[in-house]
C-alpha atoms as a PDB file:
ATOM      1  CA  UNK A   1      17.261  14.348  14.598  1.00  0.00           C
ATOM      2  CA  UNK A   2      18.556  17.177  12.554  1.00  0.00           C
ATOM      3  CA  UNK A   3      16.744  16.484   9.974  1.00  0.00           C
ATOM      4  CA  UNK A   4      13.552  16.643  12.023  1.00  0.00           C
ATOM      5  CA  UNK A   5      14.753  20.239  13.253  1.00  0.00           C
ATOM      6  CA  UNK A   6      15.755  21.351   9.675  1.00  0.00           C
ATOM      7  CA  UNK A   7      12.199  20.125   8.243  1.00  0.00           C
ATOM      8  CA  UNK A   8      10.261  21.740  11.139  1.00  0.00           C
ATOM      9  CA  UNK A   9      11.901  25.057  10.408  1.00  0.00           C
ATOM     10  CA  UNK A  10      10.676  25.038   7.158  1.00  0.00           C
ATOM     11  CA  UNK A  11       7.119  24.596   7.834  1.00  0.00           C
ATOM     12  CA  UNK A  12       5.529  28.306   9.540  1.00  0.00           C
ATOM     13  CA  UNK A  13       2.556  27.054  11.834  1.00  0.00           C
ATOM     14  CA  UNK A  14       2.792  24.171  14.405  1.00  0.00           C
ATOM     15  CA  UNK A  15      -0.268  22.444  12.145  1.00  0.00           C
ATOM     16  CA  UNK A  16       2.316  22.762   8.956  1.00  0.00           C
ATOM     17  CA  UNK A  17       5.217  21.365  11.318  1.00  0.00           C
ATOM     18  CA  UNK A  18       3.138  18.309  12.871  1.00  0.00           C
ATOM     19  CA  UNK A  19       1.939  17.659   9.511  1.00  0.00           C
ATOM     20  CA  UNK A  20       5.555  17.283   8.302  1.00  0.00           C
ATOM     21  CA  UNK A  21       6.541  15.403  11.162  1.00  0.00           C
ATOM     22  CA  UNK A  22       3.787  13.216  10.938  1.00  0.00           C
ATOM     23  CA  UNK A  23       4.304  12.535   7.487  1.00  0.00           C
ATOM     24  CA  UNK A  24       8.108  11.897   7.950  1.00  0.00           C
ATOM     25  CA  UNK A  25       7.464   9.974  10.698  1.00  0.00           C
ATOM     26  CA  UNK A  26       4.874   7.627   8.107  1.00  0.00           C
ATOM     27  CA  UNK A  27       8.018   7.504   5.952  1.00  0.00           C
ATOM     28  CA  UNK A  28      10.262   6.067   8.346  1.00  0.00           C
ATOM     29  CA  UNK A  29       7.696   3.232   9.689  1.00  0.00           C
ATOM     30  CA  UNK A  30       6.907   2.305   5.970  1.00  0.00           C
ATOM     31  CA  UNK A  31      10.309   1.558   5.132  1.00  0.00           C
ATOM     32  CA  UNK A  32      11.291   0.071   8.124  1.00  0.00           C
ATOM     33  CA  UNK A  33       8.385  -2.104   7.687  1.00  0.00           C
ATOM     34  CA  UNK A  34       9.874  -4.155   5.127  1.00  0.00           C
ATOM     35  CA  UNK A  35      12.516  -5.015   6.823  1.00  0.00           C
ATOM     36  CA  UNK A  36      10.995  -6.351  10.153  1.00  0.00           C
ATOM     37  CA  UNK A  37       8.538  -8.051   7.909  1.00  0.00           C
ATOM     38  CA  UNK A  38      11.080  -9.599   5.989  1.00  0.00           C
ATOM     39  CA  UNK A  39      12.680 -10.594   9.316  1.00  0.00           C
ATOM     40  CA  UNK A  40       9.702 -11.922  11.270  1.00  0.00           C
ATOM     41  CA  UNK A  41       8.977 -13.913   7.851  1.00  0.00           C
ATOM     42  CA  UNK A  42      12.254 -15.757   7.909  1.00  0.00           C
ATOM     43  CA  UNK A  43      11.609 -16.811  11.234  1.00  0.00           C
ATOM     44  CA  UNK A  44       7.457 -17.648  11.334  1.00  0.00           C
ATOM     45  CA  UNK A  45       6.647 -18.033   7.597  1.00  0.00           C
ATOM     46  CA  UNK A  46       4.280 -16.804   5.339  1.00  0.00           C
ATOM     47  CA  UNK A  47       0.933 -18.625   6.527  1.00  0.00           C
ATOM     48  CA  UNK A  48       2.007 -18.077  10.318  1.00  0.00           C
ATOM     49  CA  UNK A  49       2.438 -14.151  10.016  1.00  0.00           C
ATOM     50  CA  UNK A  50      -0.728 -13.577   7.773  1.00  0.00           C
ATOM     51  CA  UNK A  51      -2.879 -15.605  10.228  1.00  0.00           C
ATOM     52  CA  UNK A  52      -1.733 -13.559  13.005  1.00  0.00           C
ATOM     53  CA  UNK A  53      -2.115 -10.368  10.896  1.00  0.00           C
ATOM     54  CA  UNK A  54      -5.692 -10.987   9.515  1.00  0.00           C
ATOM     55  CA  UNK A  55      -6.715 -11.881  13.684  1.00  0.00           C
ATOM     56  CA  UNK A  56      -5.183  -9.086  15.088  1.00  0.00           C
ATOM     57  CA  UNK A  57      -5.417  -6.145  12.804  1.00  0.00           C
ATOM     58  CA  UNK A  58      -9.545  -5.802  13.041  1.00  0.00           C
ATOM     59  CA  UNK A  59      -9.173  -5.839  16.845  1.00  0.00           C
ATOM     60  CA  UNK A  60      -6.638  -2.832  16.545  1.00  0.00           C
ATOM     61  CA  UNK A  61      -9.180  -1.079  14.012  1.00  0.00           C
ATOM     62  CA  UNK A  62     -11.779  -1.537  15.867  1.00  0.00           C
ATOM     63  CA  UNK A  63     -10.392  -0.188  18.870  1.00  0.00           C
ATOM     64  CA  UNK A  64      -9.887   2.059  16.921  1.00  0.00           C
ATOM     65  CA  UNK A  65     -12.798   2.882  15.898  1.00  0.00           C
ATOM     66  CA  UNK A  66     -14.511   3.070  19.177  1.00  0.00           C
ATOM     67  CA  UNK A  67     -11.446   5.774  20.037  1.00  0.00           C
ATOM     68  CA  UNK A  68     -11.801   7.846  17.220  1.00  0.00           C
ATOM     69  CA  UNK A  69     -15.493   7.858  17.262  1.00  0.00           C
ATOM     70  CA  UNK A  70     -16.172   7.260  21.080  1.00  0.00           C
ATOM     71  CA  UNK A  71     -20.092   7.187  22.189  1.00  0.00           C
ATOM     72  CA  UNK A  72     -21.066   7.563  17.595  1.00  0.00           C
ATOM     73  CA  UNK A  73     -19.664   4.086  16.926  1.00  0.00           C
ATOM     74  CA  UNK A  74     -22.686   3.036  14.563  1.00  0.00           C
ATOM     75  CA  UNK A  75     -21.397   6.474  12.672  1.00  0.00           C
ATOM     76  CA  UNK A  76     -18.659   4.612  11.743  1.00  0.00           C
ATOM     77  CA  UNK A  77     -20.359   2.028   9.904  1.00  0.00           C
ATOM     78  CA  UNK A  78     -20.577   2.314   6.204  1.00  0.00           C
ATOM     79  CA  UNK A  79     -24.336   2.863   4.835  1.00  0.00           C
ATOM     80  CA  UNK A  80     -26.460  -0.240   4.016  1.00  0.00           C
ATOM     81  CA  UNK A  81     -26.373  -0.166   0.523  1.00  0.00           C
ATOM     82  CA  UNK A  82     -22.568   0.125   0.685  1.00  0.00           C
ATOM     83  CA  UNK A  83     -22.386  -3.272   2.936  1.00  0.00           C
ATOM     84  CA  UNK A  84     -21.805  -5.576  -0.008  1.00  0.00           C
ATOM     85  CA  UNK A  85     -19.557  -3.730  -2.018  1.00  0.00           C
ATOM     86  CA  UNK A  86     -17.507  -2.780   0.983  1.00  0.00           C
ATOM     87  CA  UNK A  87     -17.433  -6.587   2.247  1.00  0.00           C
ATOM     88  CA  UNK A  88     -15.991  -7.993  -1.406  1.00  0.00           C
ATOM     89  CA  UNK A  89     -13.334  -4.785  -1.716  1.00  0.00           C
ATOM     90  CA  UNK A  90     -12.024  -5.891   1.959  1.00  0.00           C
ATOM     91  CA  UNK A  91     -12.035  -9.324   1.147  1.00  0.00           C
ATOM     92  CA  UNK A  92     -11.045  -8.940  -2.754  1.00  0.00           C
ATOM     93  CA  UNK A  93      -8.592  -6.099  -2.135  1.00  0.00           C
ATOM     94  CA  UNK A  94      -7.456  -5.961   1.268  1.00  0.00           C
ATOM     95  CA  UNK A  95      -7.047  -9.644   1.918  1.00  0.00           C
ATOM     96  CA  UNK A  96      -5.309 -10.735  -1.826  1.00  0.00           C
ATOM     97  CA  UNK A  97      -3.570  -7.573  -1.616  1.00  0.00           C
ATOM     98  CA  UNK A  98      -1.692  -7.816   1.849  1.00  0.00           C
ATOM     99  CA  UNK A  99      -1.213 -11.896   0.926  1.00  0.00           C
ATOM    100  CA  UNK A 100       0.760 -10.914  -2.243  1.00  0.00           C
ATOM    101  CA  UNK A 101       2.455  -8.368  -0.291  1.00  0.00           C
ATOM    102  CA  UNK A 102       3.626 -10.560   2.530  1.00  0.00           C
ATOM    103  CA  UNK A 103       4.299 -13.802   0.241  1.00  0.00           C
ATOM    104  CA  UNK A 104       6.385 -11.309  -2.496  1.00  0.00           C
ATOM    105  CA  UNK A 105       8.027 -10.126   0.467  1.00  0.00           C
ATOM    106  CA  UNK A 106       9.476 -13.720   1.466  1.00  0.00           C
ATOM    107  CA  UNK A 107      10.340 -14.038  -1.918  1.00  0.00           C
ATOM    108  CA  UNK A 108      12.118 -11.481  -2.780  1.00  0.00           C
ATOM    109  CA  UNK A 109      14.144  -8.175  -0.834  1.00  0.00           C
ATOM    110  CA  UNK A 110      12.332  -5.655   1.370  1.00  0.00           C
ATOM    111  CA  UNK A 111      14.190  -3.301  -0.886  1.00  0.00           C
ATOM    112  CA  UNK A 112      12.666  -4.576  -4.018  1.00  0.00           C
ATOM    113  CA  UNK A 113       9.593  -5.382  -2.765  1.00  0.00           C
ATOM    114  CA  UNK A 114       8.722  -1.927  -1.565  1.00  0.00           C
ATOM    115  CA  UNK A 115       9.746  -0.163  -4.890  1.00  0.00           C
ATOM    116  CA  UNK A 116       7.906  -2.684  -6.658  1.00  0.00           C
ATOM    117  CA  UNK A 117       4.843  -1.634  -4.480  1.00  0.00           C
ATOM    118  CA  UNK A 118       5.055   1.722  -4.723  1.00  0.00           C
ATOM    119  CA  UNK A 119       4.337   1.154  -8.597  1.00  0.00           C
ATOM    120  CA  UNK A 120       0.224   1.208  -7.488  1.00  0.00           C
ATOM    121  CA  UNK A 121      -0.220   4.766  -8.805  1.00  0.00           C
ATOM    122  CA  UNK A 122       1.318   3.990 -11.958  1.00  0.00           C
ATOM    123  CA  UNK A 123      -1.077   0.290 -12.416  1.00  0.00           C
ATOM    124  CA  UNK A 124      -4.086   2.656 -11.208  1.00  0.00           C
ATOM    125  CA  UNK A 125      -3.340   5.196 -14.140  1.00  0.00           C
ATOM    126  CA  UNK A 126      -2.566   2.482 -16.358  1.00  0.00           C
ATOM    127  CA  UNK A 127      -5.973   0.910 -15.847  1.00  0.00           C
ATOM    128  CA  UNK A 128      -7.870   4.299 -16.201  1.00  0.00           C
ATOM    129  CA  UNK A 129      -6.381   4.879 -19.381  1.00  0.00           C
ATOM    130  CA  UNK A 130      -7.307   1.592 -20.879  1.00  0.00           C
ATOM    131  CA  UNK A 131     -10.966   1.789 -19.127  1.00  0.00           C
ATOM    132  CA  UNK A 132     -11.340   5.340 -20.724  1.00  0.00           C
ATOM    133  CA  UNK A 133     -11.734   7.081 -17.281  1.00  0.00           C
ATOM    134  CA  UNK A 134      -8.248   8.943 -17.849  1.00  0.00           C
ATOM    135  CA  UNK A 135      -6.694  10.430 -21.084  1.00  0.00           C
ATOM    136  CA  UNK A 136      -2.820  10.434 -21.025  1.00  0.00           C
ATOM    137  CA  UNK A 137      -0.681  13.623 -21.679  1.00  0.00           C
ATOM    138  CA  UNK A 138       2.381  13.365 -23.037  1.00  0.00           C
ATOM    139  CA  UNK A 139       4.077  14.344 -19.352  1.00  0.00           C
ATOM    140  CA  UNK A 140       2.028  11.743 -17.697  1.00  0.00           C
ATOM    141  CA  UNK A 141       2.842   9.324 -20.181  1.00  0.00           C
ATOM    142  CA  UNK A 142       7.033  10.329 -19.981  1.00  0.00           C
ATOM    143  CA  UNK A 143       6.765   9.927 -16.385  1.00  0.00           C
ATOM    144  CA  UNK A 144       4.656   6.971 -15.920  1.00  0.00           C
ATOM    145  CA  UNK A 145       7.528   5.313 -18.776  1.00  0.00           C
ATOM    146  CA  UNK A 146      10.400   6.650 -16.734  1.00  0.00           C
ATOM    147  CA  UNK A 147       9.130   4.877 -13.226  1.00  0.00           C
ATOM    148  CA  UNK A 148       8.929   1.965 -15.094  1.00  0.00           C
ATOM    149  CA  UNK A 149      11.719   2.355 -16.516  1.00  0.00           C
ATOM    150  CA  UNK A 150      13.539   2.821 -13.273  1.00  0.00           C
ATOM    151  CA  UNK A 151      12.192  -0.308 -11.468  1.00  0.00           C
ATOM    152  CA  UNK A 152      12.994  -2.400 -14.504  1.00  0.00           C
ATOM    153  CA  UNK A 153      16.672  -0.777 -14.454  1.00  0.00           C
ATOM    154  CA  UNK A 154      16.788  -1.660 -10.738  1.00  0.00           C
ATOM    155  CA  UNK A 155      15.875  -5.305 -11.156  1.00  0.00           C
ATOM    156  CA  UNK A 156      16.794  -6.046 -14.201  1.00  0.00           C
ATOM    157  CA  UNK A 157      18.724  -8.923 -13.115  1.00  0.00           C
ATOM    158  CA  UNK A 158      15.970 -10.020 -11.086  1.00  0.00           C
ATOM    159  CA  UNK A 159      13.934 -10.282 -14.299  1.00  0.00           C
ATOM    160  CA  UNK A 160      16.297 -12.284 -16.771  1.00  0.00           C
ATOM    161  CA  UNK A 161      16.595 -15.231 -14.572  1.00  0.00           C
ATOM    162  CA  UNK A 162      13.397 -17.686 -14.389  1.00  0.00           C
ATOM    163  CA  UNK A 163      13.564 -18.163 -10.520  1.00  0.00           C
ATOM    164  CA  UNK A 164      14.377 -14.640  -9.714  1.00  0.00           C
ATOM    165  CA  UNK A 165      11.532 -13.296 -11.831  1.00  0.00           C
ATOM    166  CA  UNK A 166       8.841 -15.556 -10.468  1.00  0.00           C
ATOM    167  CA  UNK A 167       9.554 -14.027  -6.997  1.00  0.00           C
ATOM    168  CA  UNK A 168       9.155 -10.496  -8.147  1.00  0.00           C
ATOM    169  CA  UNK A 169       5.898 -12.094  -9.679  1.00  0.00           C
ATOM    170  CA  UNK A 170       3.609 -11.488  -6.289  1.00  0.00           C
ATOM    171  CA  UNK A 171       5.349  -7.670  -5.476  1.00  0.00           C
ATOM    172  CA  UNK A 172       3.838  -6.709  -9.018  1.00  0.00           C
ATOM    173  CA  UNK A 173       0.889  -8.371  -8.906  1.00  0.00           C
ATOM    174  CA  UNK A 174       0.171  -6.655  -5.585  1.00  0.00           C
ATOM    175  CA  UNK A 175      -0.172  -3.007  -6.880  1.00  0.00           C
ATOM    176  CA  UNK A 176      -1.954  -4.136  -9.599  1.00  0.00           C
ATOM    177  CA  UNK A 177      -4.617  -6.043  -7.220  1.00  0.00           C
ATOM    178  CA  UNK A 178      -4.681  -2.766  -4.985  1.00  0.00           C
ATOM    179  CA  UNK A 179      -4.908  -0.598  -8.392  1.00  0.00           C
ATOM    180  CA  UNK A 180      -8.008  -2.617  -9.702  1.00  0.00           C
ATOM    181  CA  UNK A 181      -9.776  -3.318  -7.136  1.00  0.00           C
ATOM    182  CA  UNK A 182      -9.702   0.806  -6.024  1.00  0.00           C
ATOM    183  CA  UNK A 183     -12.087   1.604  -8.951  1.00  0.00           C
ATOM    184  CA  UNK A 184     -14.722  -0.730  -7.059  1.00  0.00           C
ATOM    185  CA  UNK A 185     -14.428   1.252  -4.159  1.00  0.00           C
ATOM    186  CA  UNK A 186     -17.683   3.471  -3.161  1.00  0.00           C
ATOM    187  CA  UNK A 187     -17.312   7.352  -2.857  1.00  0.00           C
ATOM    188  CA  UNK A 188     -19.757   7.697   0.219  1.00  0.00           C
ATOM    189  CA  UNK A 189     -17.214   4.723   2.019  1.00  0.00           C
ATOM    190  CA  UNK A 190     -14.794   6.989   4.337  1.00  0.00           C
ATOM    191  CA  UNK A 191     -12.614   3.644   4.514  1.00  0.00           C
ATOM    192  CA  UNK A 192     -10.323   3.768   1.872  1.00  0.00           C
ATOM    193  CA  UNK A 193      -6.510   1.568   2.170  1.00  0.00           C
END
């Protein structure tokens, strides 16, 4: 709790301060996460937990939804001409993405699994450099090396054996899913993962 007190004294308004405490408070749940998901998996398995996941998680948005946006619900809804390219990003994105999560998770260590995932910036650059969208500097270029670097350093071991590195082979590939399928995403839909 100290921490809390120390952070909030750093940040002047009460908007600054519930921003930070917010945005610790994101922190804490995301890493946590991996854990209890790594927990729940050992005990339901992969195809259990997703099925429960994919049933329950558009009733919670939806609710929501009709919270956030009370009597403007059809506001909510993303434009016509979005519809189809909204539909295959959830179902393309979302859906592969959260099933390589949860399946690289039961393969390999929260703890490895959510560095691994936090490697979607660095895919995302990657693939606008090669698509031409984004021209590397020489700083973006050190430190895009260097995280790499770092999770390869981390789990190196994990990536000499054959067994070991096919279960790091889903925690990659889900960044790189989430990274590729982001450029398809359209700038007038407000839903963005």
């Amino acid at each position: 709790m100290s921490l809390l007190r120390a952070a909030s004294n750093l940040a002047g308004t009460s908007v600054e301060r519930w921003s930070l405490i917010a945005a610790l408070a994101t922190m804490a749940v995301w890493g946590v996460n991996f854990t209890v998901v790594k927990y729940v998996l050992e005990h339901t398995g992969v195809g259990p937990f997703l099925f429960i996941r994919y049933l329950v998680m558009p009733l919670l948005g939806l609710a929501l939804l009709a919270v956030v946006y009370r009597r403007h619900l059809p506001k909510s809804w993303p434009q016509r001409e979005d519809l189809p390219r909204f539909v295959a990003c959830g179902l393309v994105g979302h859906t592969a993405h959260v099933g390589l999560v949860t399946w690289g998770i039961s393969l390999s260590t929260p703890f490895s699994s959510a560095l691994v995932l936090t490697s979607g910036p660095l895919f995302t650059l990657l693939i606008l450099a090669f698509a031409g969208a984004e021209k590397l500097r020489g700083r973006q270029i050190a430190g895009t090396t260097f995280a790499f670097a770092g999770i390869v350093i981390r789990d190196q071991n994990r990536f000499i054996g054959h067994d070991e590195f096919l279960n790091e082979v889903f925690p990659v590939a889900a960044p790189l899913d989430g990274a590729a399928t982001g450029r398809q995403k359209s700038s007038r839909c407000p839903y963005s993962w």
